[in-house]
Every structure is written in C-alpha cells, then in structure tokens.
N, C-alpha and C. Protein backbone atom coordinates (compact mmCIF):
# COMPACT_ATOMS: atom_id res chain seq x y z
N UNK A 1 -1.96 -22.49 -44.20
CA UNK A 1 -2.61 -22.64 -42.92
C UNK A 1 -1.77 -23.55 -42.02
N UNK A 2 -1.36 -24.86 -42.60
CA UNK A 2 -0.33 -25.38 -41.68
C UNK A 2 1.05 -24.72 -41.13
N UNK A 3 1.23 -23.68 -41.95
CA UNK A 3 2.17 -22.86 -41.31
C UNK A 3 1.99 -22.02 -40.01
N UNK A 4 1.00 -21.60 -40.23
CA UNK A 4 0.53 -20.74 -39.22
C UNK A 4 -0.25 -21.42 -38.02
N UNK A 5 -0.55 -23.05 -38.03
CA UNK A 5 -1.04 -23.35 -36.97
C UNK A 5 0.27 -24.13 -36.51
N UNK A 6 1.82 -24.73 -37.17
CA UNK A 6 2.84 -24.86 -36.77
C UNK A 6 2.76 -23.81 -35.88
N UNK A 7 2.85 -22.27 -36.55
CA UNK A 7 3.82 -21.28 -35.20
C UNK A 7 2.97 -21.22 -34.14
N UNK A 8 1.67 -21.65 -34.37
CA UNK A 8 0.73 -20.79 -33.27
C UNK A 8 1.06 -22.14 -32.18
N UNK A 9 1.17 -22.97 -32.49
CA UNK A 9 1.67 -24.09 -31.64
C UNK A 9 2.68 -24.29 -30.69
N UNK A 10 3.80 -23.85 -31.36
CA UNK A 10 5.06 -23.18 -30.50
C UNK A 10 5.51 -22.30 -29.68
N UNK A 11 3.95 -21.48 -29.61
CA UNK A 11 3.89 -20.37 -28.65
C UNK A 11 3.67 -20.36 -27.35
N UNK A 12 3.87 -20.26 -26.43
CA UNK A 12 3.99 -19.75 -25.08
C UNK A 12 2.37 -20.68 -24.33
N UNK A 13 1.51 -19.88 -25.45
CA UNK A 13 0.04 -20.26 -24.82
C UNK A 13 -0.84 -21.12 -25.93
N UNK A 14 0.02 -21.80 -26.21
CA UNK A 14 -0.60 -23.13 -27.07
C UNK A 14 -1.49 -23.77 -26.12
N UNK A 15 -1.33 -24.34 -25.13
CA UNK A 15 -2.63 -24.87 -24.54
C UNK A 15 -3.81 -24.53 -24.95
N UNK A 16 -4.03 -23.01 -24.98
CA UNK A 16 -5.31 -22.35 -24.93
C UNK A 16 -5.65 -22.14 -26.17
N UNK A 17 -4.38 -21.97 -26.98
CA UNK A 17 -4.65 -21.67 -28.98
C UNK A 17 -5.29 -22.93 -29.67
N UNK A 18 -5.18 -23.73 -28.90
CA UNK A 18 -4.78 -24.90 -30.39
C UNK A 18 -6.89 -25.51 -29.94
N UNK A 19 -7.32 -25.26 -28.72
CA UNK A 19 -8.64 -25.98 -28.83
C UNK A 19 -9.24 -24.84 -29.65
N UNK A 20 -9.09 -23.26 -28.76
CA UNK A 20 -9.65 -22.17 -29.34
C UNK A 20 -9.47 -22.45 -31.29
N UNK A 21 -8.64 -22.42 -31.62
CA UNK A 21 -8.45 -22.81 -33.10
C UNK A 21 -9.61 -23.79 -33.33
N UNK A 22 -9.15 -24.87 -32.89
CA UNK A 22 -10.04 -26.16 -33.18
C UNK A 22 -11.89 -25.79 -33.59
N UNK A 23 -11.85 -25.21 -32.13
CA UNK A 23 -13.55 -24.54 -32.21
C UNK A 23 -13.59 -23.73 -32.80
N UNK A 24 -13.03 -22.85 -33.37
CA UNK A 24 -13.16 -21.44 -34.33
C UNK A 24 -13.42 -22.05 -35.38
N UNK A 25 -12.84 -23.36 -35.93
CA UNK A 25 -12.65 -23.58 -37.25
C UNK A 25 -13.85 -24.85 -37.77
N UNK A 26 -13.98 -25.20 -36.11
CA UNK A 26 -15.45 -25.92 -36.49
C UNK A 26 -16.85 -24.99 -36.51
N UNK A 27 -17.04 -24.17 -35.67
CA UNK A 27 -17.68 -23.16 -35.78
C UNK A 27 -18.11 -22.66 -37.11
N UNK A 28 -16.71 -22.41 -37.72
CA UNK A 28 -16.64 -21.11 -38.93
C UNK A 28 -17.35 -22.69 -40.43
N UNK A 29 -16.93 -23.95 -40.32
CA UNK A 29 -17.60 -24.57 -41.24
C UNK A 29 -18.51 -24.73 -41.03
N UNK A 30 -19.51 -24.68 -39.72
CA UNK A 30 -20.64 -25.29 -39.43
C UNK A 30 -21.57 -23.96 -39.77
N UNK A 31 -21.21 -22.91 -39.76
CA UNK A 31 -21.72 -21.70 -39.98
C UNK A 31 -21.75 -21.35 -41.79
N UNK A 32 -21.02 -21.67 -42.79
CA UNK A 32 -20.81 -22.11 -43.51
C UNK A 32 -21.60 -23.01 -44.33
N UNK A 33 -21.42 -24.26 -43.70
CA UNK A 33 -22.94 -25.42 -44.30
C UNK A 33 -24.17 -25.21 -43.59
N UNK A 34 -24.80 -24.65 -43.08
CA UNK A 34 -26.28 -23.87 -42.57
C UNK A 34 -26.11 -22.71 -43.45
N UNK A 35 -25.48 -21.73 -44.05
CA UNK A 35 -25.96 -20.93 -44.90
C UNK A 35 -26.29 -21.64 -46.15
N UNK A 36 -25.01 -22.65 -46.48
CA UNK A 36 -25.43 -23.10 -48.10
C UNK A 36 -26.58 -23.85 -48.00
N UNK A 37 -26.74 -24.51 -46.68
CA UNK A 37 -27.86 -25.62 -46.61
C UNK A 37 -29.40 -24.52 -47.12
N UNK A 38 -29.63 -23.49 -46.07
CA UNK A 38 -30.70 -22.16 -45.86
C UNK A 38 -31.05 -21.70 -47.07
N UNK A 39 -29.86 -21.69 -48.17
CA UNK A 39 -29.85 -21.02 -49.50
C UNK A 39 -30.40 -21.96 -50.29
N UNK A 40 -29.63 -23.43 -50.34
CA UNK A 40 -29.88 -23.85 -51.73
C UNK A 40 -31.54 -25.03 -50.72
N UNK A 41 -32.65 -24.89 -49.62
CA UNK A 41 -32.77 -25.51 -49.27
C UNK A 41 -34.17 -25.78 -50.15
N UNK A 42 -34.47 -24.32 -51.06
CA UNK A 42 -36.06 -24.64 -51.47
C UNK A 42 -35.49 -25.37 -53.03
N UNK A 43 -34.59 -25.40 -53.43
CA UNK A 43 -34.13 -25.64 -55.02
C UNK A 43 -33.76 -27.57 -54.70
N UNK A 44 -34.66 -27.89 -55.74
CA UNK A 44 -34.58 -29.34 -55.72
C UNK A 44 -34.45 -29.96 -56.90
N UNK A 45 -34.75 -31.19 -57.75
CA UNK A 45 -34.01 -31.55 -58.87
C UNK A 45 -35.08 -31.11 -60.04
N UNK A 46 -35.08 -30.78 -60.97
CA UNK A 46 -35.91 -30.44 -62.31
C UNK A 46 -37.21 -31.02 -62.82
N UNK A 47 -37.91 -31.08 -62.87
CA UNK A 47 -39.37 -31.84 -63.02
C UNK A 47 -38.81 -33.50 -63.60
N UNK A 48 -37.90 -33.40 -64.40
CA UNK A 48 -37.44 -34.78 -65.12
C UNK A 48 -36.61 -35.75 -64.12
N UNK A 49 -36.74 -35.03 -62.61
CA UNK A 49 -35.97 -36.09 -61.70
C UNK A 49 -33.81 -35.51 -61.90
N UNK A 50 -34.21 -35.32 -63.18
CA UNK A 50 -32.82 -35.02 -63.42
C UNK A 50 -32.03 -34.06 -62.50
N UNK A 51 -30.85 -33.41 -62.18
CA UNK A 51 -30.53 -32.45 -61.65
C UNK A 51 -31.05 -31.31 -62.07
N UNK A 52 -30.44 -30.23 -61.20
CA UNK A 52 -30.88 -28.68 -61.75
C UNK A 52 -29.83 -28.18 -62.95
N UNK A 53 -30.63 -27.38 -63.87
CA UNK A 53 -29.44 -27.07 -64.52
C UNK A 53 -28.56 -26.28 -63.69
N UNK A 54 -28.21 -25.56 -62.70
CA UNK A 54 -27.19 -24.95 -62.18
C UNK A 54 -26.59 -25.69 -61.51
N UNK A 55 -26.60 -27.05 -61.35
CA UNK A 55 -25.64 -28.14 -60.88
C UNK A 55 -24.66 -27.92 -62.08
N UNK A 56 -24.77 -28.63 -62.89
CA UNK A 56 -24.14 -28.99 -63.90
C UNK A 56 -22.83 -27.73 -64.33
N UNK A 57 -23.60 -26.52 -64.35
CA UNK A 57 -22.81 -25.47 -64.52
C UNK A 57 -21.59 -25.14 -63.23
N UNK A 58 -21.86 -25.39 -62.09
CA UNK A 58 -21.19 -25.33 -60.91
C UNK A 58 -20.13 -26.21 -60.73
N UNK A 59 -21.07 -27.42 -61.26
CA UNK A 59 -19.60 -28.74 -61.43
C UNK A 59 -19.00 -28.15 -62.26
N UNK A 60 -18.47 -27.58 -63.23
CA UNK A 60 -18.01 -27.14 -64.50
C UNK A 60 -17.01 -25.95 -64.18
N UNK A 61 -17.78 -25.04 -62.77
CA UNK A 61 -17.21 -23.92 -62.45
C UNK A 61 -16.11 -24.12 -61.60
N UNK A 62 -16.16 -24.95 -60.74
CA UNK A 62 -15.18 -25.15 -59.02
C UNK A 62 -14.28 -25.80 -59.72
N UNK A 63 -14.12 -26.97 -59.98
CA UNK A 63 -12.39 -27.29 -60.70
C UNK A 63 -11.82 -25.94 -61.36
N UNK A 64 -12.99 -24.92 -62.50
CA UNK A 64 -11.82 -24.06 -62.75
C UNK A 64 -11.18 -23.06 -61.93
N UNK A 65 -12.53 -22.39 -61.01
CA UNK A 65 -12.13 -21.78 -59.89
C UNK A 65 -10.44 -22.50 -59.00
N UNK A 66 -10.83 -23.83 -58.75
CA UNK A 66 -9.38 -24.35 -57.99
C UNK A 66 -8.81 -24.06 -58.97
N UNK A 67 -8.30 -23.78 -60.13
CA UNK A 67 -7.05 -24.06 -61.12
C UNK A 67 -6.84 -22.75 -61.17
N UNK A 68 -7.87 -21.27 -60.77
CA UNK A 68 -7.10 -19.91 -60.92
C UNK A 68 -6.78 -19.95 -59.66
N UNK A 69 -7.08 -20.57 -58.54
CA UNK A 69 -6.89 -19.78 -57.07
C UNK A 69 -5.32 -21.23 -57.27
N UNK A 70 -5.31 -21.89 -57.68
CA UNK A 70 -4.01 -22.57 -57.29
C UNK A 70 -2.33 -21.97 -58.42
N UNK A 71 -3.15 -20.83 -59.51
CA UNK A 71 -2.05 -20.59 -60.30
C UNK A 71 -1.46 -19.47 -59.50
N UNK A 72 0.28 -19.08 -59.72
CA UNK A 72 0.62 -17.75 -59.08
C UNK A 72 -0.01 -16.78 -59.78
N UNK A 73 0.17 -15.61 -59.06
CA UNK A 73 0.11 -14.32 -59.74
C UNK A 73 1.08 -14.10 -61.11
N UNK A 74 2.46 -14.02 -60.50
CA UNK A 74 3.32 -13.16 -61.01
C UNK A 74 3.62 -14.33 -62.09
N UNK A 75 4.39 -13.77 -63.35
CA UNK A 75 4.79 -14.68 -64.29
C UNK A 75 6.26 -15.58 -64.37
N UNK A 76 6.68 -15.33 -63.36
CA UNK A 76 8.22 -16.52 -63.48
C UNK A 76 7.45 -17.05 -61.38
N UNK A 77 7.92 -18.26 -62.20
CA UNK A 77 7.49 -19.24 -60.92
C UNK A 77 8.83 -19.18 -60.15
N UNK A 78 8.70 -19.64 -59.13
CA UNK A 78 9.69 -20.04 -58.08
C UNK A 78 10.25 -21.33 -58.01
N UNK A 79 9.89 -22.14 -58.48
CA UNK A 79 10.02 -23.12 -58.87
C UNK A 79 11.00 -23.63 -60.14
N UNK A 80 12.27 -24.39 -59.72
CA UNK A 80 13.00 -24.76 -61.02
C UNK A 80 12.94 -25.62 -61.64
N UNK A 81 13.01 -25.10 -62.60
CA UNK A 81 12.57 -25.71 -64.13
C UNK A 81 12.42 -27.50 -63.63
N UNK A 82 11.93 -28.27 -64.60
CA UNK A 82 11.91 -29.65 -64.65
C UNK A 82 13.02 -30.21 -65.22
N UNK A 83 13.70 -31.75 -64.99
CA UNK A 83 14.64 -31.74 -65.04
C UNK A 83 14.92 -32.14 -66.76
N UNK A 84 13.80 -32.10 -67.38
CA UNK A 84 13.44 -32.37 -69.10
C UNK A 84 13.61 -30.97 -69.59
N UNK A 85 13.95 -29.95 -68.98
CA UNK A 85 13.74 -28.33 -69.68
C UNK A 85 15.25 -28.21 -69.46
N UNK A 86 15.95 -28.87 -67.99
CA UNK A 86 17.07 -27.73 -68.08
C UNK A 86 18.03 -28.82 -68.69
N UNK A 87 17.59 -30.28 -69.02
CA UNK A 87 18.32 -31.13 -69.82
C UNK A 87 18.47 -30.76 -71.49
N UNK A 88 17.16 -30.04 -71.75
CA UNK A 88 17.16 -29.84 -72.88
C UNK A 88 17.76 -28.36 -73.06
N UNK A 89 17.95 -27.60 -72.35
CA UNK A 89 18.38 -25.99 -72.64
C UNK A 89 20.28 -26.28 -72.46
N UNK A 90 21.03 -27.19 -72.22
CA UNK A 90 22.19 -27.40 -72.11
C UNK A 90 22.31 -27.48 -73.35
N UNK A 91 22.01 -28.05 -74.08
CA UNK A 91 21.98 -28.69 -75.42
C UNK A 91 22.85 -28.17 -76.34
C-alpha cells in the first residue's frame, strides 16, 4: 500500500488524490467497525463473567491467519539466504 500511495502522490493530481484517499480509507474502516460492532453487538461475556468461548478460539485464529497471509506462495523465497547458511554451505 505504501507503494501505491508513493505513486499516487507523484501524480499530476495529487492535490485531489491524497485527501480523496485519506477519506476513502477512513470511510472504508469506519464502515468496517459498525459492521463488526452490528454483528458481534448482542454476544456478551458467558454467564461466569468469563469471556465467550469464541474469543478464545479467535485469539488463537488471527496470529495464525497473519502467519499464512504473511508466508509467500511459491517455494524459493527471494530473499538471500542468511549470512549463517551461506557461511555454512562454503564449507
């Protein structure tokens, strides 16, 4: 995303991009937390005060979710080696 609001910046009609952006993107979260708010608004904590059990499971879920959406696809990275792999493959 910082790439693409770099170029959109450099363009001709940045004046007009960069608030339009601004408000699109406050817009698009605020639209965003009123659905999750609307959804999760009748679900409250468990008779024991405790959380819900689908907290617990959710905390459990989103770190792994970030760890597939942050791995590549393809199987050789772009990235070269560490400098402990290609110290050790001279060998």
């Amino acid at each position: 995303m910082i790439i693409g609001v770099v170029l959109m910046l450099a363009t001709p009609r940045a004046r007009s991009n960069g608030p339009a952006l601004l408000l699109g993107w406050a817009l698009g979260l605020a639209l965003v937390g009123t659905i999750v708010l609307l959804v999760s608004g009748g679900v409250g904590p468990s008779d024991q005060g405790q959380p819900a059990d689908w907290v617990s499971a959710l905390q459990r879920s989103l770190p792994a979710c970030w760890r597939a959406a942050r791995t590549p696809l393809s199987p050789r990275s772009k990235r070269p080696p560490s400098p402990a792999v290609a110290f050790t493959s001279y060998r």
